[in-house]
N, C-alpha and C. Protein backbone atom coordinates (compact mmCIF):
# COMPACT_ATOMS: atom_id res chain seq x y z
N UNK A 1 68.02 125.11 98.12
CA UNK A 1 67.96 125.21 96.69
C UNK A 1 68.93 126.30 96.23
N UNK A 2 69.62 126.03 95.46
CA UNK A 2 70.44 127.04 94.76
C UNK A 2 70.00 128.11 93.82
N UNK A 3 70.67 129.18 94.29
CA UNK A 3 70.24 130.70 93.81
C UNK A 3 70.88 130.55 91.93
N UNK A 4 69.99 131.45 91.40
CA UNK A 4 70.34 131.81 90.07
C UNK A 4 71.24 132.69 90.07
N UNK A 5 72.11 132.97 89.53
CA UNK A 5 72.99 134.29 89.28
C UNK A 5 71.95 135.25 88.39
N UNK A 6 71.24 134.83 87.55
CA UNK A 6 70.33 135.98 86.99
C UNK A 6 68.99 136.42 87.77
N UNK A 7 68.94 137.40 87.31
CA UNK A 7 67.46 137.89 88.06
C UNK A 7 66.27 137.18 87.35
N UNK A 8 65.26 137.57 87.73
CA UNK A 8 64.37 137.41 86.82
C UNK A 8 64.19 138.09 85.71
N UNK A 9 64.31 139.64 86.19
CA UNK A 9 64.41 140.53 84.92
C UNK A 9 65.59 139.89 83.76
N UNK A 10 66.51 139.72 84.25
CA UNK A 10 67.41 139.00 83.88
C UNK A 10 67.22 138.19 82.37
N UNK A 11 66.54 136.97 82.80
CA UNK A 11 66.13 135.86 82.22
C UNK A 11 64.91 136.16 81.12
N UNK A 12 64.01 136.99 81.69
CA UNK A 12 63.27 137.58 80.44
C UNK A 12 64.16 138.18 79.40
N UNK A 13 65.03 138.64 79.50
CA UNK A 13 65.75 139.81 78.79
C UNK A 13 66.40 138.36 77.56
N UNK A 14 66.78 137.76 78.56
CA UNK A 14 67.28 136.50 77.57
C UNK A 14 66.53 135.80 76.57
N UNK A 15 65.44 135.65 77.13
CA UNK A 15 64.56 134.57 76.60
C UNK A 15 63.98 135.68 75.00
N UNK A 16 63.87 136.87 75.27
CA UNK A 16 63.60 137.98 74.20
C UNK A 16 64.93 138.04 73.40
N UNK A 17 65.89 137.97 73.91
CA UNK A 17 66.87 137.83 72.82
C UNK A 17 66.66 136.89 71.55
N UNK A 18 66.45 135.34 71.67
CA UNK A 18 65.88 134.81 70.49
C UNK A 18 64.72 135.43 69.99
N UNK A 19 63.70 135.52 70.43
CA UNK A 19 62.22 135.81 70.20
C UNK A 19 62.94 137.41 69.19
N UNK A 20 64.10 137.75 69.22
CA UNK A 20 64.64 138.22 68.54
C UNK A 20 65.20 138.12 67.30
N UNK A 21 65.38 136.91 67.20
CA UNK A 21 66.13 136.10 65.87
C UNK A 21 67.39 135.89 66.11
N UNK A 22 67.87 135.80 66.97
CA UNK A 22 69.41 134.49 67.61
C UNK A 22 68.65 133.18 67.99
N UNK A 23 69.68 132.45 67.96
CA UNK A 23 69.24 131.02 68.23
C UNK A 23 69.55 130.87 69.51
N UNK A 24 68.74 129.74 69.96
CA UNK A 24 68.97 129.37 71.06
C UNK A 24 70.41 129.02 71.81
N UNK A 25 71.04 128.23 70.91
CA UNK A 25 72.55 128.08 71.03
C UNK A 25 73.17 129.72 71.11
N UNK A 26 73.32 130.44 70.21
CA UNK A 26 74.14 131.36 70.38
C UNK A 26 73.74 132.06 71.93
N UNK A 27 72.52 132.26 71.96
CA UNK A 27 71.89 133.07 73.49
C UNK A 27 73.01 132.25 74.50
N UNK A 28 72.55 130.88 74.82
CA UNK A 28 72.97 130.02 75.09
C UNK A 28 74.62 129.89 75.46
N UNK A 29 75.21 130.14 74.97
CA UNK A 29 76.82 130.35 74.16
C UNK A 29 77.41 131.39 75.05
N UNK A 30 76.67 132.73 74.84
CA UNK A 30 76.80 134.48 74.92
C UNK A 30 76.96 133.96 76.57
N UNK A 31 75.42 133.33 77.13
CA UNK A 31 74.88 133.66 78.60
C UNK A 31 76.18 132.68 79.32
N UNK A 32 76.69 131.49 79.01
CA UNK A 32 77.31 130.31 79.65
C UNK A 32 76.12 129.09 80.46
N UNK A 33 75.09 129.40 80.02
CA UNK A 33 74.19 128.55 80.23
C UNK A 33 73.88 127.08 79.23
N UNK A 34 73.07 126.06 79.98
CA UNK A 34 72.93 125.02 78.89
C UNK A 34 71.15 125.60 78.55
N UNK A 35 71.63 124.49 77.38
CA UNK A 35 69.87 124.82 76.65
C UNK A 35 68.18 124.14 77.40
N UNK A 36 69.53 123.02 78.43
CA UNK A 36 68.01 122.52 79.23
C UNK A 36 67.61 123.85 80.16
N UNK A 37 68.55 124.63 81.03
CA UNK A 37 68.69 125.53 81.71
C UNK A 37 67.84 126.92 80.81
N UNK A 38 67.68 127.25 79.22
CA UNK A 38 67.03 127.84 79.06
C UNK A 38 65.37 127.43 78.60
N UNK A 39 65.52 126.36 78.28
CA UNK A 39 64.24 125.86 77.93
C UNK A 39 63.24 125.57 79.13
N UNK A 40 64.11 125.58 80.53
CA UNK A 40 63.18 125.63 81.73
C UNK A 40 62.47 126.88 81.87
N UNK A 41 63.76 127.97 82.02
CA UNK A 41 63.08 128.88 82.19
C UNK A 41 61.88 129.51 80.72
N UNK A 42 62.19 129.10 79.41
CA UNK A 42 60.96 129.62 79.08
C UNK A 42 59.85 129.15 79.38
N UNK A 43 60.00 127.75 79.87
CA UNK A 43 58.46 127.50 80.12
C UNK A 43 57.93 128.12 81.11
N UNK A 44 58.93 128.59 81.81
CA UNK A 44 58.38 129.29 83.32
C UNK A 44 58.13 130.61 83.15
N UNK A 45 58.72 131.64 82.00
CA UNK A 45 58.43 132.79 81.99
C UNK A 45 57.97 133.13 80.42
N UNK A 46 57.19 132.19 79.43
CA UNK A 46 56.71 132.15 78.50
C UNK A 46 55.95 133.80 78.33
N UNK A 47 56.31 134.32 77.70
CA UNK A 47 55.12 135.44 77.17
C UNK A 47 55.23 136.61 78.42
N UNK A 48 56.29 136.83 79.03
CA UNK A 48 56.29 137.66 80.15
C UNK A 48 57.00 138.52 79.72
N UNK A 49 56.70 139.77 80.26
CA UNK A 49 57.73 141.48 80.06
C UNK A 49 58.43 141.61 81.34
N UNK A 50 59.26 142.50 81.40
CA UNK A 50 60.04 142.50 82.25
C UNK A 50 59.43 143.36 83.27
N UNK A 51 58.87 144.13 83.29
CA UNK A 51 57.34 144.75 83.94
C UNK A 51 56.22 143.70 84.78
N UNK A 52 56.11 142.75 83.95
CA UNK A 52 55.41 141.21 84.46
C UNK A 52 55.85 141.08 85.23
N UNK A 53 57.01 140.76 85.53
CA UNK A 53 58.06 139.46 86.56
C UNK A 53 58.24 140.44 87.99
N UNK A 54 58.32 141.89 87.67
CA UNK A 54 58.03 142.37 89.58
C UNK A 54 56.43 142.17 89.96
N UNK A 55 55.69 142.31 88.85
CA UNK A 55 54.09 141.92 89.33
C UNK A 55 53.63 140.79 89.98
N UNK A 56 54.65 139.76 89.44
CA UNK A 56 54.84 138.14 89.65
C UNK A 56 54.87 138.06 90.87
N UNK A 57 56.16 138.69 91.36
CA UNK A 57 56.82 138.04 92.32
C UNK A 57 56.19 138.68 93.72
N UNK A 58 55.21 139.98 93.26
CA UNK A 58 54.40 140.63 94.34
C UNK A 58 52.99 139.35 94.44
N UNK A 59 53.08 139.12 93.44
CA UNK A 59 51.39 138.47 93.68
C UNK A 59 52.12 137.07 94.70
N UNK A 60 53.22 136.71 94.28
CA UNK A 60 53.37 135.38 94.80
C UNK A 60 53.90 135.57 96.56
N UNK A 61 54.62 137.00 96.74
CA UNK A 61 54.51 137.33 98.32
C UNK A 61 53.15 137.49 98.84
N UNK A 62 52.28 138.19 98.13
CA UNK A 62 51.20 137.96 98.71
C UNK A 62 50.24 136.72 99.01
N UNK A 63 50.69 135.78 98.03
CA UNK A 63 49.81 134.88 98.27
C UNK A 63 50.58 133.97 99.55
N UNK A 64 51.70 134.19 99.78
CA UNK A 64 52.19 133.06 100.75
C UNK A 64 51.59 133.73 101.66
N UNK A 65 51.84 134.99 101.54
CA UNK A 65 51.31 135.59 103.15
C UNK A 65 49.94 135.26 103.19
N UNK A 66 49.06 135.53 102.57
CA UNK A 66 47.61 134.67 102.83
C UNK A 66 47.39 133.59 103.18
N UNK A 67 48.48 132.57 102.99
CA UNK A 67 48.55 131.29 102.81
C UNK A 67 48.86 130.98 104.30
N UNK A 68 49.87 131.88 104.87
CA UNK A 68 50.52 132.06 106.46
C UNK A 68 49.20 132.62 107.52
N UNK A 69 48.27 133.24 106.73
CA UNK A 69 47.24 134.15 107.66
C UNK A 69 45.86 133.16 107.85
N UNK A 70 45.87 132.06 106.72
CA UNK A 70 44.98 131.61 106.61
C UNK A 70 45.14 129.94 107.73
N UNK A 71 46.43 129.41 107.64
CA UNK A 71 47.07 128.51 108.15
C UNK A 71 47.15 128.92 109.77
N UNK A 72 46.97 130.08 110.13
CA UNK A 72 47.27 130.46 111.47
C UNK A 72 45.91 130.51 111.79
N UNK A 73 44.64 130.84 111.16
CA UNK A 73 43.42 131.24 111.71
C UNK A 73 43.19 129.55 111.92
N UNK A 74 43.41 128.61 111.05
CA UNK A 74 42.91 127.28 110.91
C UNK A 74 42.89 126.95 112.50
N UNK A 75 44.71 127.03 112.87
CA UNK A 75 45.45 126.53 114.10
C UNK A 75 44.55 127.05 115.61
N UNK A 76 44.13 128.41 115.50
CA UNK A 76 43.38 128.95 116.01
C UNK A 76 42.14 128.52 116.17
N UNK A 77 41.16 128.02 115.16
CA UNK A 77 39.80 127.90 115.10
C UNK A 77 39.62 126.87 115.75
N UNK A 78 41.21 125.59 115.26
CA UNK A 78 40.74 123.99 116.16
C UNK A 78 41.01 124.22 117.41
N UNK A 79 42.16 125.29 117.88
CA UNK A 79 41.94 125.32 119.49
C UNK A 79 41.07 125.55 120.01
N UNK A 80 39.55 126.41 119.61
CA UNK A 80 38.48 126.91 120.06
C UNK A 80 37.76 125.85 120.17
N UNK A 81 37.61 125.35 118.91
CA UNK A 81 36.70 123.72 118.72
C UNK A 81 37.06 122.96 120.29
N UNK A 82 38.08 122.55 120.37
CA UNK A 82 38.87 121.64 121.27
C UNK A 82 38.38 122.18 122.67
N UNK A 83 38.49 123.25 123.11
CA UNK A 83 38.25 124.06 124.40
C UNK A 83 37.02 123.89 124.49
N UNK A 84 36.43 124.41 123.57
CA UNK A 84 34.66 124.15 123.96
C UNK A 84 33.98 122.83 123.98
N UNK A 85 34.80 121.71 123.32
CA UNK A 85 34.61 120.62 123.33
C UNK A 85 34.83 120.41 124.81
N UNK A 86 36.09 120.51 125.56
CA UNK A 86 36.19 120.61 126.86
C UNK A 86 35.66 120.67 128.30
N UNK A 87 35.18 121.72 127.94
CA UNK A 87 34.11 122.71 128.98
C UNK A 87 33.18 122.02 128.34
N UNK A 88 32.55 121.28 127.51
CA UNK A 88 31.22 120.68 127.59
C UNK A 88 30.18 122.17 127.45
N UNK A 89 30.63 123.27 126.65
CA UNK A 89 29.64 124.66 126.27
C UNK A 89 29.18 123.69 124.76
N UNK A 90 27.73 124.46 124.83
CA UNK A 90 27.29 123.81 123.80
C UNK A 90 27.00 125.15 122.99
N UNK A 91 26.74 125.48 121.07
CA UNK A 91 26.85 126.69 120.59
C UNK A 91 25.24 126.55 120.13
């Protein structure tokens, strides 16, 4: 997938520029972006501060990593299942 040239901080900063009173076009115009290209990102960063978007992007490392810790215990738990199924141990 292809990288943004803007940050996130970035893109908030933009999206507050109208919420400023420029139009979308001129933002638009200024940045070299199209308007589908900004209308994505407001839906994606609707109502966010630029303070928000490092909070964001911590909650969303954390959650993969849970997501990685939780996916590994799974892999783990059916090998136990499987082994004891094996050995014929009953719990």
């Amino acid at each position: 997938m292809k990288r943004s040239k803007y940050s996130e901080e970035q893109v908030v900063r933009i999206l507050s520029e109208v919420q400023a009173g420029k139009t979308v076009r001129e933002v638009c115009k200024a940045h070299g972006l199209s308007e589908f290209t900004f209308y994505t990102w407001r839906k994606k960063y609707a109502g966010l501060q630029s303070q928000d978007v490092g909070k964001m992007r911590d909650l969303e490392r954390e959650n993969s990593e849970l997501k990685r810790l939780l996916a590994e215990q799974m892999l783990e738990n059916g090998a136990m299942k499987k082994l004891i199924q094996k050995n014929g141990w009953r719990s």
